[in-house]
Protein backbone atom coordinates (compact mmCIF):
# COMPACT_ATOMS: atom_id res chain seq x y z
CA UNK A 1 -11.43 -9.44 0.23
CA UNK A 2 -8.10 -8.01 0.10
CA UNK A 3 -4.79 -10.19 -0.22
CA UNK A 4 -2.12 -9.22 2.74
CA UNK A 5 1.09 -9.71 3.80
CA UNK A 6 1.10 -11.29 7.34
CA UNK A 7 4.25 -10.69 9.97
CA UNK A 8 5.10 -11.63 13.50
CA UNK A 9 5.57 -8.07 14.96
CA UNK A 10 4.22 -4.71 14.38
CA UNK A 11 7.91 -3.58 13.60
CA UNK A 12 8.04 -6.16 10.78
CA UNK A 13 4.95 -4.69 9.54
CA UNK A 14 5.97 -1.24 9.68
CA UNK A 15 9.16 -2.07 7.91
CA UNK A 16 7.45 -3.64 4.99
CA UNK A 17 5.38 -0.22 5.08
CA UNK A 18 8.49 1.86 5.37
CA UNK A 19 10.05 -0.01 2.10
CA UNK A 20 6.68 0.33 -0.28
CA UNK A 21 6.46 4.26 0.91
CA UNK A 22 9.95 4.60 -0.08
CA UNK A 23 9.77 2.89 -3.49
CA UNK A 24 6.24 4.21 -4.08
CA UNK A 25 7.75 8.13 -3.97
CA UNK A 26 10.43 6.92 -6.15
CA UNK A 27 8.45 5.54 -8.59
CA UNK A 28 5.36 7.98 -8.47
CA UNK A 29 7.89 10.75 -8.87
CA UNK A 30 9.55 9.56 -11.74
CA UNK A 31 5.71 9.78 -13.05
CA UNK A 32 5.67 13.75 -12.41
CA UNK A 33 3.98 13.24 -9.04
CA UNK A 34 5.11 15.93 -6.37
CA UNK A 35 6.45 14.22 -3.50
CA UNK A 36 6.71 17.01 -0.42
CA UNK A 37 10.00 17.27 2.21
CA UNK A 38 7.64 15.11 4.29
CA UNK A 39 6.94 11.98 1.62
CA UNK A 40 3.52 12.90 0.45
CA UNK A 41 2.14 12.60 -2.62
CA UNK A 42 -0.13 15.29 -4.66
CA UNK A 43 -2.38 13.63 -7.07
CA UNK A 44 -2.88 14.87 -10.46
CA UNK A 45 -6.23 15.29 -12.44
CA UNK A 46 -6.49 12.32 -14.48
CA UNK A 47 -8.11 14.25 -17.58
CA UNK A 48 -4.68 16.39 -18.20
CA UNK A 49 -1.70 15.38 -15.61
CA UNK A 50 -2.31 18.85 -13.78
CA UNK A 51 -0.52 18.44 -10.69
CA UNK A 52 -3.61 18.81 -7.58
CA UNK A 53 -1.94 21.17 -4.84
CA UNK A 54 -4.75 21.04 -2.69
CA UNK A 55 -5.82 17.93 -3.33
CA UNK A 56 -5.63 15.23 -0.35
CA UNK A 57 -1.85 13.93 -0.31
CA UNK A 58 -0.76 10.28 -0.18
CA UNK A 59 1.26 9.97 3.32
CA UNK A 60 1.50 5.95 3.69
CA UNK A 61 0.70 2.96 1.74
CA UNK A 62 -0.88 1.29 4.82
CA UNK A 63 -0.90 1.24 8.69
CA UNK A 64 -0.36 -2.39 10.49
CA UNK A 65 -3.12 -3.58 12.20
CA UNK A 66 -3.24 -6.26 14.58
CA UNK A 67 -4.98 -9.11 14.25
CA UNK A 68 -6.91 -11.06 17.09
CA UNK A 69 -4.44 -13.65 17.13
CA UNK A 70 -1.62 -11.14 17.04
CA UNK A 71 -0.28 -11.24 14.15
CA UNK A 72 0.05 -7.93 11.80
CA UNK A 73 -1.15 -7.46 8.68
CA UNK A 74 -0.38 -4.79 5.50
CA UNK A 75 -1.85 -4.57 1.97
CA UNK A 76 -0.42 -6.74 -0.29
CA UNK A 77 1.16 -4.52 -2.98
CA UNK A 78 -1.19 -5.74 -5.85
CA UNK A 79 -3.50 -3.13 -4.44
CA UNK A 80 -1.02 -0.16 -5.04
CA UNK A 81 -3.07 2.66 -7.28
CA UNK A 82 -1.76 2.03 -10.79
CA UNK A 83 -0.39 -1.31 -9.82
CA UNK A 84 0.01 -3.00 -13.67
CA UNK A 85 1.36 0.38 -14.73
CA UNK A 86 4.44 -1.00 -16.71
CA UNK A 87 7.86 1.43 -15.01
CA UNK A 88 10.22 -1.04 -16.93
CA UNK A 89 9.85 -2.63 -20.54
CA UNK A 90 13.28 -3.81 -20.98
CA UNK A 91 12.89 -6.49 -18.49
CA UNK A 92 11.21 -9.87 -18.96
CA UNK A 93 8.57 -9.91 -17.83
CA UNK A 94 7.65 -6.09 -17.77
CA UNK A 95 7.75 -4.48 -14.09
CA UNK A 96 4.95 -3.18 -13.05
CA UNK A 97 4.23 -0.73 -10.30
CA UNK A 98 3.49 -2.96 -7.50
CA UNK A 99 6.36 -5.73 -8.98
CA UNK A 100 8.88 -2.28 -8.24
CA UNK A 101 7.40 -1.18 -4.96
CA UNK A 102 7.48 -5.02 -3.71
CA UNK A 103 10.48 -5.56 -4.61
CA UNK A 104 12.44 -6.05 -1.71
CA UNK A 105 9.36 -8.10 0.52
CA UNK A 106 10.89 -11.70 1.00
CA UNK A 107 9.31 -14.43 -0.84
CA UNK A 108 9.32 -15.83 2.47
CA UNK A 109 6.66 -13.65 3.98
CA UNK A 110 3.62 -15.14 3.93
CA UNK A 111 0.38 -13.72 2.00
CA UNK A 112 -3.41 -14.51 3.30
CA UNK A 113 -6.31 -13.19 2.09
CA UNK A 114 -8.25 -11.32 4.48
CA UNK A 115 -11.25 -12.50 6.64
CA UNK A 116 -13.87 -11.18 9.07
CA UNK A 117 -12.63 -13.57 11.73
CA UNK A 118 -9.39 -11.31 11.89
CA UNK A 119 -10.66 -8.56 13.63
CA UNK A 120 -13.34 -7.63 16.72
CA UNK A 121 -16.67 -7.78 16.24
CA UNK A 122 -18.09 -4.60 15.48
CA UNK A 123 -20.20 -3.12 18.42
CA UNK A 124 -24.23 -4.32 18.20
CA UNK A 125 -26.15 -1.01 17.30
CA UNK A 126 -29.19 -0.01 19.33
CA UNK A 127 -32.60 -0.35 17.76
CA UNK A 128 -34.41 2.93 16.76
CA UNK A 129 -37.82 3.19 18.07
């Protein structure tokens, strides 16, 4: 399962979110993504670079979710598409995409991997006769 960062309150969560979304359209842009007045990101065609205009757009890296023992949750940053992309050579080590997007989490905040016992259990299904 996924690795994620864990916070207190749903505005810590969302503030974490608010930071990769911002560094994310800076850094996807510099990659000849179009990033729209409202933050998306258009995807290109992998093939040739073609910007996608009607392709589905990228409006958030994540939403926080609550946890059953309230705590929120958000992807850890290692899941970011293109994540070991290298956006800086000159520094050692290399940054990658999700080094640049995380870069202003605290080292503080802590990182769990996710588990089923997080979240409800789903709803039993009825048998088909």
């Amino acid at each position: 399962m996924a690795r994620c960062y864990v916070f207190p309150t749903q505005a810590d969560a969302q503030a974490c979110v608010d930071g990769i979304n911002a560094r994310a359209r800076t850094v996807y842009a510099a990659q000849g993504y179009a990033v729209d007045s409202t933050g998306a990101i258009t995807g290109k065609r992998a093939s040739d670079g073609v910007l996608l205009p009607n392709a589905a757009k990228t409006l958030t890296w994540d939403m926080p979710r609550q946890r059953l023992d309230g705590n929120w949750v958000v992807r850890h940053c290692e899941a970011v598409p293109g994540n070991s992309f290298v956006v800086d050579a000159t520094k050692t080590p290399p940054v990658t995409v999700a080094d640049f997007v995380a870069q202003d989490i605290a080292a503080t905040v802590a990182v769990e991997v996710e588990d089923a016992s997080w979240w409800p259990a789903p709803p039993t299904l009825k048998a088909i006769v």
